[in-house]
C-alpha atoms as a PDB file:
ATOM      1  CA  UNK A   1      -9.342  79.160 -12.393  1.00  0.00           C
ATOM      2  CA  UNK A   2     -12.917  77.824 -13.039  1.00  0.00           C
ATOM      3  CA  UNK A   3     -14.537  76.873 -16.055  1.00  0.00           C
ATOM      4  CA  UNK A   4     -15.553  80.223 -18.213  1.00  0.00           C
ATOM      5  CA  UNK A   5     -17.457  80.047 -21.630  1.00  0.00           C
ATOM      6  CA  UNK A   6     -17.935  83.538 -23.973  1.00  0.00           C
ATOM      7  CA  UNK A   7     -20.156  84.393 -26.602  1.00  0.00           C
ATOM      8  CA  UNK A   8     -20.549  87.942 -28.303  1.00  0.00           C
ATOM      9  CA  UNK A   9     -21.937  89.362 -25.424  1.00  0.00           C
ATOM     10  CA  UNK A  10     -21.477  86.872 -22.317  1.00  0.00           C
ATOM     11  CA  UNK A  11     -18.788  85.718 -20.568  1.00  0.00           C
ATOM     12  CA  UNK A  12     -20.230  82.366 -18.459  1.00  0.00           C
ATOM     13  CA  UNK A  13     -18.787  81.479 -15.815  1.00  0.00           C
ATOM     14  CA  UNK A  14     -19.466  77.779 -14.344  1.00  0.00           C
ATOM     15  CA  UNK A  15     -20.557  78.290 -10.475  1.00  0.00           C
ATOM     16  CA  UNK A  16     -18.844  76.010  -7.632  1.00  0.00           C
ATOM     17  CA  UNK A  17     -20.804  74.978  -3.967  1.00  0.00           C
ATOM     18  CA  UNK A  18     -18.615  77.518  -2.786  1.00  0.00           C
ATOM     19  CA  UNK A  19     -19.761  80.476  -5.331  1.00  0.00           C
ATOM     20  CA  UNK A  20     -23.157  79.929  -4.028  1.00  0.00           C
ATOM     21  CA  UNK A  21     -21.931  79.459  -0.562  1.00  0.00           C
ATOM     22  CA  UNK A  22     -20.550  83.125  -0.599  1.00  0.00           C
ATOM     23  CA  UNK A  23     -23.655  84.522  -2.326  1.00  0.00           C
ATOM     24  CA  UNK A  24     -26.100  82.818   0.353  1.00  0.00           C
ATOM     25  CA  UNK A  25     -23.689  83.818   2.632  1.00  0.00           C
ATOM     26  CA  UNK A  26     -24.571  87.659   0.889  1.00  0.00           C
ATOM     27  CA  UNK A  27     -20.564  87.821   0.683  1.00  0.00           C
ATOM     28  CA  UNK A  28     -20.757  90.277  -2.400  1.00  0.00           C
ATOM     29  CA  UNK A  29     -17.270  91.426  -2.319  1.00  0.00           C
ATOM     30  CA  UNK A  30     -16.405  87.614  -1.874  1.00  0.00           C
ATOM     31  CA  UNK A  31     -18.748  86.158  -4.573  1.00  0.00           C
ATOM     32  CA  UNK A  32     -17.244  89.224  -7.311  1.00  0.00           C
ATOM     33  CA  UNK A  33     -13.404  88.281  -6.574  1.00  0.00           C
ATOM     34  CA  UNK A  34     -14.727  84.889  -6.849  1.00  0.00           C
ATOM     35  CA  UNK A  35     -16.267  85.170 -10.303  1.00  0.00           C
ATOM     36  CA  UNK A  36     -15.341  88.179 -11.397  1.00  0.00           C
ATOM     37  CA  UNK A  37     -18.880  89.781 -11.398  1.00  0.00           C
ATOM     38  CA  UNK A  38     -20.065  92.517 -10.505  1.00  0.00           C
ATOM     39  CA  UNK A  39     -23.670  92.459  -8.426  1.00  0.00           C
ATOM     40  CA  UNK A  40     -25.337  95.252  -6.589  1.00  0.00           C
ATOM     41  CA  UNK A  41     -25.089  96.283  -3.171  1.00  0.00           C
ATOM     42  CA  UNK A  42     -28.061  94.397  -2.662  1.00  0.00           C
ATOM     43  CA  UNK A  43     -27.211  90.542  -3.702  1.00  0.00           C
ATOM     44  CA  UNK A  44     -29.979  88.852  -4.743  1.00  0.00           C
ATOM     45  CA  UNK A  45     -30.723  85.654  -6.770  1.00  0.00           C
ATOM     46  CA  UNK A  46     -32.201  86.437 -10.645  1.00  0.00           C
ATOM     47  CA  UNK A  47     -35.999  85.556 -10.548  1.00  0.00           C
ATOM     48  CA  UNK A  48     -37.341  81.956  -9.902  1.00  0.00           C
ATOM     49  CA  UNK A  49     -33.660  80.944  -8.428  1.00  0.00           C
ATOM     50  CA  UNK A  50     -34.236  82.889  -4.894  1.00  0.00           C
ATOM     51  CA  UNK A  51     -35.700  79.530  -3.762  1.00  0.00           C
ATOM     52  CA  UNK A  52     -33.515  77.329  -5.284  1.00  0.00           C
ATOM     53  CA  UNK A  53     -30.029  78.325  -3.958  1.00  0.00           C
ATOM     54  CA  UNK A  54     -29.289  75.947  -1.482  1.00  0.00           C
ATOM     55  CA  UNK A  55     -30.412  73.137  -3.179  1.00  0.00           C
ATOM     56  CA  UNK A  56     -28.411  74.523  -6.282  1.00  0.00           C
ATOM     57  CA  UNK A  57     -25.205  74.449  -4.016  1.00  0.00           C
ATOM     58  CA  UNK A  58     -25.560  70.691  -2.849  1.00  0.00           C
ATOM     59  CA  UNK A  59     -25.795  69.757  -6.547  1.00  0.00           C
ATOM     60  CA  UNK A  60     -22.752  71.633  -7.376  1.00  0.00           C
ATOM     61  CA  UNK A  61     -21.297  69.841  -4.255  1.00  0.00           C
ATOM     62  CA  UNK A  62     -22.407  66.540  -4.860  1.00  0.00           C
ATOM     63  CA  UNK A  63     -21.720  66.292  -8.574  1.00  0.00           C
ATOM     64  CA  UNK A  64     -19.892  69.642  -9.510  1.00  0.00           C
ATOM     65  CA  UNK A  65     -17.958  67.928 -12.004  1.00  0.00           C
ATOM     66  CA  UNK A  66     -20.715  66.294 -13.806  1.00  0.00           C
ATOM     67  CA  UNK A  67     -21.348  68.595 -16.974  1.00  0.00           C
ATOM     68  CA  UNK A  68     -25.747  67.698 -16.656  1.00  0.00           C
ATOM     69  CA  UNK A  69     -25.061  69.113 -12.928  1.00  0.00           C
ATOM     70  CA  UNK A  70     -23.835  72.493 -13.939  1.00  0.00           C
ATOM     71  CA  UNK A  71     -24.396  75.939 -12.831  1.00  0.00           C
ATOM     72  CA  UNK A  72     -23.758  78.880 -14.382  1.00  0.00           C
ATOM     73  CA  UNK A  73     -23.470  82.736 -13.966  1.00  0.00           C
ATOM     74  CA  UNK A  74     -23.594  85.117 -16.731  1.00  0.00           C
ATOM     75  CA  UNK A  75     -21.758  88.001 -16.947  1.00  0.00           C
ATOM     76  CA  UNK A  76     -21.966  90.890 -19.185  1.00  0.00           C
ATOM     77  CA  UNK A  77     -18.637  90.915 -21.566  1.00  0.00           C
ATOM     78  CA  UNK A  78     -18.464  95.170 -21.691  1.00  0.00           C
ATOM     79  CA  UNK A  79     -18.618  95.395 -17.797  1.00  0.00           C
ATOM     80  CA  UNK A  80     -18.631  92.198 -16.110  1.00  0.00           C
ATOM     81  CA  UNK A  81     -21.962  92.819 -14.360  1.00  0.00           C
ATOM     82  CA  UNK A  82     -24.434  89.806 -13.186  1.00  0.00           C
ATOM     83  CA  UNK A  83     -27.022  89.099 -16.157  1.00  0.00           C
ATOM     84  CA  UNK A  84     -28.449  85.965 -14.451  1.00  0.00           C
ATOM     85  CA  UNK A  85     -28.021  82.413 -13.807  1.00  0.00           C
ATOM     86  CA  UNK A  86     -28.643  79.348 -16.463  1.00  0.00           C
ATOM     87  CA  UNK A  87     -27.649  75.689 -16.178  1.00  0.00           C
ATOM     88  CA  UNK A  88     -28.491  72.241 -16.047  1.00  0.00           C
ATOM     89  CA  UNK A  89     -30.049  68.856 -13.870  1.00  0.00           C
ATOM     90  CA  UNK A  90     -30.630  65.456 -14.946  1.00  0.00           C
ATOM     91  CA  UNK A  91     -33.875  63.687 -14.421  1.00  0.00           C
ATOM     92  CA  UNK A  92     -34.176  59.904 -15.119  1.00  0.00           C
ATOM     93  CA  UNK A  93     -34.890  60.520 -19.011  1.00  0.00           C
ATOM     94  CA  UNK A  94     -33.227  63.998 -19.860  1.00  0.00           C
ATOM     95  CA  UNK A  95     -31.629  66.836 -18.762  1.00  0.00           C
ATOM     96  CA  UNK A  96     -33.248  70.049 -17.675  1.00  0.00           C
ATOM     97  CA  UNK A  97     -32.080  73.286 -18.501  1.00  0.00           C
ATOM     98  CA  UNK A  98     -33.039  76.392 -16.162  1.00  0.00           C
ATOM     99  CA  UNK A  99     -32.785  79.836 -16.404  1.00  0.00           C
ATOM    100  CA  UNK A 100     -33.200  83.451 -15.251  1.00  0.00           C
ATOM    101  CA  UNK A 101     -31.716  86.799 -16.103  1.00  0.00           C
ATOM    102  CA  UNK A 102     -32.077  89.993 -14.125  1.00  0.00           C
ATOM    103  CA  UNK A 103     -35.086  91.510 -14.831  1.00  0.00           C
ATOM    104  CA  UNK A 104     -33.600  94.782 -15.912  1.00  0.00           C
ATOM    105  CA  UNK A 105     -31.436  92.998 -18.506  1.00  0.00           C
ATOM    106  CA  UNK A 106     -34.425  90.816 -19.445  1.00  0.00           C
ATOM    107  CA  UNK A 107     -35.663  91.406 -23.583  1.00  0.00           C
ATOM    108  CA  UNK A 108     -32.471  91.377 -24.675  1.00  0.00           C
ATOM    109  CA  UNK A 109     -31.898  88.073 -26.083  1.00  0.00           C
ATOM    110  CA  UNK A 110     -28.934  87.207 -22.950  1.00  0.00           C
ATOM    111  CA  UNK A 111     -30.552  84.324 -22.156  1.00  0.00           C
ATOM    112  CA  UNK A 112     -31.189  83.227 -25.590  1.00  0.00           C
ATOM    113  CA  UNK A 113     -27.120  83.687 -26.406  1.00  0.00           C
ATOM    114  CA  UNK A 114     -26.018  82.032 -23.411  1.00  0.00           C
ATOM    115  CA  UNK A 115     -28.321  79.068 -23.669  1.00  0.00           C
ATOM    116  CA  UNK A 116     -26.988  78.788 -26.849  1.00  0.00           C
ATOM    117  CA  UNK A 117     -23.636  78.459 -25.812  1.00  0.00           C
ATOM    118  CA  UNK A 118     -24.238  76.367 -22.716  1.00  0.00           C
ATOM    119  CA  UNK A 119     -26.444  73.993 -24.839  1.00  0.00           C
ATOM    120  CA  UNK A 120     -23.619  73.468 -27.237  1.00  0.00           C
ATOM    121  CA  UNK A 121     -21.033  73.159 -24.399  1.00  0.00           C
ATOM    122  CA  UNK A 122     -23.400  70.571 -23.036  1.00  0.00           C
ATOM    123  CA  UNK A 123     -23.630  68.181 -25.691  1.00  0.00           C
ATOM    124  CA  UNK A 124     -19.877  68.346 -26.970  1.00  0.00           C
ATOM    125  CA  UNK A 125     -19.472  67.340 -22.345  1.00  0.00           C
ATOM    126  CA  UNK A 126     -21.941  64.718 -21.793  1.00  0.00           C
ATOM    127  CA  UNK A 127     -23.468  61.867 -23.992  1.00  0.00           C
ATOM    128  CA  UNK A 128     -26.890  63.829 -23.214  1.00  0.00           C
ATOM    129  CA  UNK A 129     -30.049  62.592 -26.274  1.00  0.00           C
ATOM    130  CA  UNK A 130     -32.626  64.715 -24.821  1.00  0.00           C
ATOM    131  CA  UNK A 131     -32.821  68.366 -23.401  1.00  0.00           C
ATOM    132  CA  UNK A 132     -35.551  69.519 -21.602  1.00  0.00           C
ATOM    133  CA  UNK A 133     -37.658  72.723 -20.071  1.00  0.00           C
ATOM    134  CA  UNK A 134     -40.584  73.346 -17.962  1.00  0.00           C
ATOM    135  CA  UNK A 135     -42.092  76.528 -18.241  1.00  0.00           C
ATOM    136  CA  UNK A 136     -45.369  78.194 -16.354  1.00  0.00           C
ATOM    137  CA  UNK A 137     -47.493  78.724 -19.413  1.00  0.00           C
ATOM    138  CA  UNK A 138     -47.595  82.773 -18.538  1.00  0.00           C
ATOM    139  CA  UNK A 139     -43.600  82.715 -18.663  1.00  0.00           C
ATOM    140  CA  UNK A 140     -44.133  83.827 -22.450  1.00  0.00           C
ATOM    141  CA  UNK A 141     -40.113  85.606 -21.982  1.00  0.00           C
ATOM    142  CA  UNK A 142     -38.804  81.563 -21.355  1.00  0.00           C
ATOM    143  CA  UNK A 143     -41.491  80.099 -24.030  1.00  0.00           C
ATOM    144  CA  UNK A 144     -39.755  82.466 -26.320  1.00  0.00           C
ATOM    145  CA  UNK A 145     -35.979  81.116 -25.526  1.00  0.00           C
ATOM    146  CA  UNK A 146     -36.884  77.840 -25.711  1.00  0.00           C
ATOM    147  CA  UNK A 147     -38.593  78.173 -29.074  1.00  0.00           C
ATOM    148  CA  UNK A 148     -34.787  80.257 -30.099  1.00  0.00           C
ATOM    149  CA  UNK A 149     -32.705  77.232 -28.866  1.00  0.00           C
ATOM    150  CA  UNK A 150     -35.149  75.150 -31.271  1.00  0.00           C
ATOM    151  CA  UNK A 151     -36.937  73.208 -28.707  1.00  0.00           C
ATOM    152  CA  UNK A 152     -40.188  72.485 -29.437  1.00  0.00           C
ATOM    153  CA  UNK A 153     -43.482  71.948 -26.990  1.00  0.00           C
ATOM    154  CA  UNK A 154     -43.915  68.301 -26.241  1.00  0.00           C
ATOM    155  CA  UNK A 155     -46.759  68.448 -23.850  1.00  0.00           C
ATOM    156  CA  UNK A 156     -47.644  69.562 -19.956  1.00  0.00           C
ATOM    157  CA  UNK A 157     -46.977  69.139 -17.270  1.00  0.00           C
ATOM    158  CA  UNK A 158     -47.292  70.118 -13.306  1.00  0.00           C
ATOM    159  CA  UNK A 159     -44.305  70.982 -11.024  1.00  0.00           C
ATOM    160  CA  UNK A 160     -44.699  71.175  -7.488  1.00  0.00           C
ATOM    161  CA  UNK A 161     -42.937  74.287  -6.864  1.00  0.00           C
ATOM    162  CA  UNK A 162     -44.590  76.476  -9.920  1.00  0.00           C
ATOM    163  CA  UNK A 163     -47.767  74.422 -10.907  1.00  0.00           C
ATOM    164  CA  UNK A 164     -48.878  73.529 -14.399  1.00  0.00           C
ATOM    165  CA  UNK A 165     -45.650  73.787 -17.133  1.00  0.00           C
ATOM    166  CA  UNK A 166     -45.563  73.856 -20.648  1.00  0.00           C
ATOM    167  CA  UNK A 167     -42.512  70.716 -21.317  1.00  0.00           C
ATOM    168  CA  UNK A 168     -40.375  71.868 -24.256  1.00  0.00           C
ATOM    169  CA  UNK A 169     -37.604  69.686 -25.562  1.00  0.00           C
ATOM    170  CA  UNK A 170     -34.743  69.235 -27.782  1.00  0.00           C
ATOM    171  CA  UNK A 171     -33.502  65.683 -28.857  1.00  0.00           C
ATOM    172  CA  UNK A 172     -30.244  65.322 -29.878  1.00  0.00           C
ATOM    173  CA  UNK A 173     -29.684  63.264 -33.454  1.00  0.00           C
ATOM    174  CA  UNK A 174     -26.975  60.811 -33.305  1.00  0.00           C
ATOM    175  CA  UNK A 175     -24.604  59.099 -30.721  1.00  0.00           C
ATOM    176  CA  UNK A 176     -22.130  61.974 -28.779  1.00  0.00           C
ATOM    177  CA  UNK A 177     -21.100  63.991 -31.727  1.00  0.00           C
ATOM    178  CA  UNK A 178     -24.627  64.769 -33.327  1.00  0.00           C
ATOM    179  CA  UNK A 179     -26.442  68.294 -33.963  1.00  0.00           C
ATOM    180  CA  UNK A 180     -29.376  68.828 -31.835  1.00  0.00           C
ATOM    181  CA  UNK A 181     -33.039  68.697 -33.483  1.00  0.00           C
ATOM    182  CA  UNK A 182     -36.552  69.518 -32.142  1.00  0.00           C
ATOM    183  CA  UNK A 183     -38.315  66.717 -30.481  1.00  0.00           C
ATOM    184  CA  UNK A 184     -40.135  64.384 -32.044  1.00  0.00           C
END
């Protein structure tokens, strides 16, 4: 059985190259007995991962068990519907986290809880000192999330798929067993 996380309200469930393969695929039936999801009849990536997919699914193939290389589908605990996708890729000096929830589940605080969770998962997994985001500066939803998961704004920055980004951060304090802090 694959890796599965829970928090109050979210059950995450850590996504394999062949997950994605079924939901590119638009295997619905295939990608719920998979992860045991529920999606709509019409399966569709959350916002701002449409794009992303395939390129999600090589990373998950060519490092799937590297924790900084992680994927991850969130599930509603009460039903097991799809809230969105959140996880994680390295860069030369940190890791970035990325996420998106459904936009009818957005305002809830889902992403918030599991980021919390995956964050935490995260640094007990990897020796990982600095955690990063890039946000568009009119993504106030994301600003918001990172600002809950105690990141703080570090600078700017442009990304050649979205354009300009607000960078957020969060270093972690000590050597593999540390609590995170806000960047310094």
């Amino acid at each position: 059985m694959s890796e599965r996380l829970e928090t109050d309200r979210l059950i995450l469930h850590r996504l394999t190259g062949d997950d994605v393969d079924a939901w590119l695929a638009g295997d619905r039936f295939g990608l719920e007995n998979r992860t045991g999801a529920r999606f709509p009849a019409r399966l569709e990536a959350p916002p701002l991962f449409v794009e992303d997919m395939e390129a999600i699914r090589d990373l998950l193939r060519e490092r799937g068990d590297d924790p900084t290389c992680s994927s991850w589908l969130m599930l509603a605990r009460t039903n097991g519907a799809a809230v969105g996708i959140a996880g994680f890729s390295r860069t030369e000096d940190a890791v970035v986290t990325g996420y998106s929830v459904y936009p009818a589940l957005q305002r809830m605080g889902l992403a918030t809880e599991g980021l919390q969770a995956l964050v935490a998962w995260l640094f007990e997994q990897a020796d990982v000192t600095r955690l990063r985001a890039t946000i568009p500066p009119d993504n106030s939803r994301s600003v918001r999330v990172a600002e809950k998961l105690g990141m703080e704004l570090v600078g700017k920055g442009e990304d050649p798929a979205v354009g300009p980004v607000l960078v957020y951060e969060l270093v972690r304090t000590g050597s593999g067993s540390g609590q995170p802090s806000a960047a310094t």
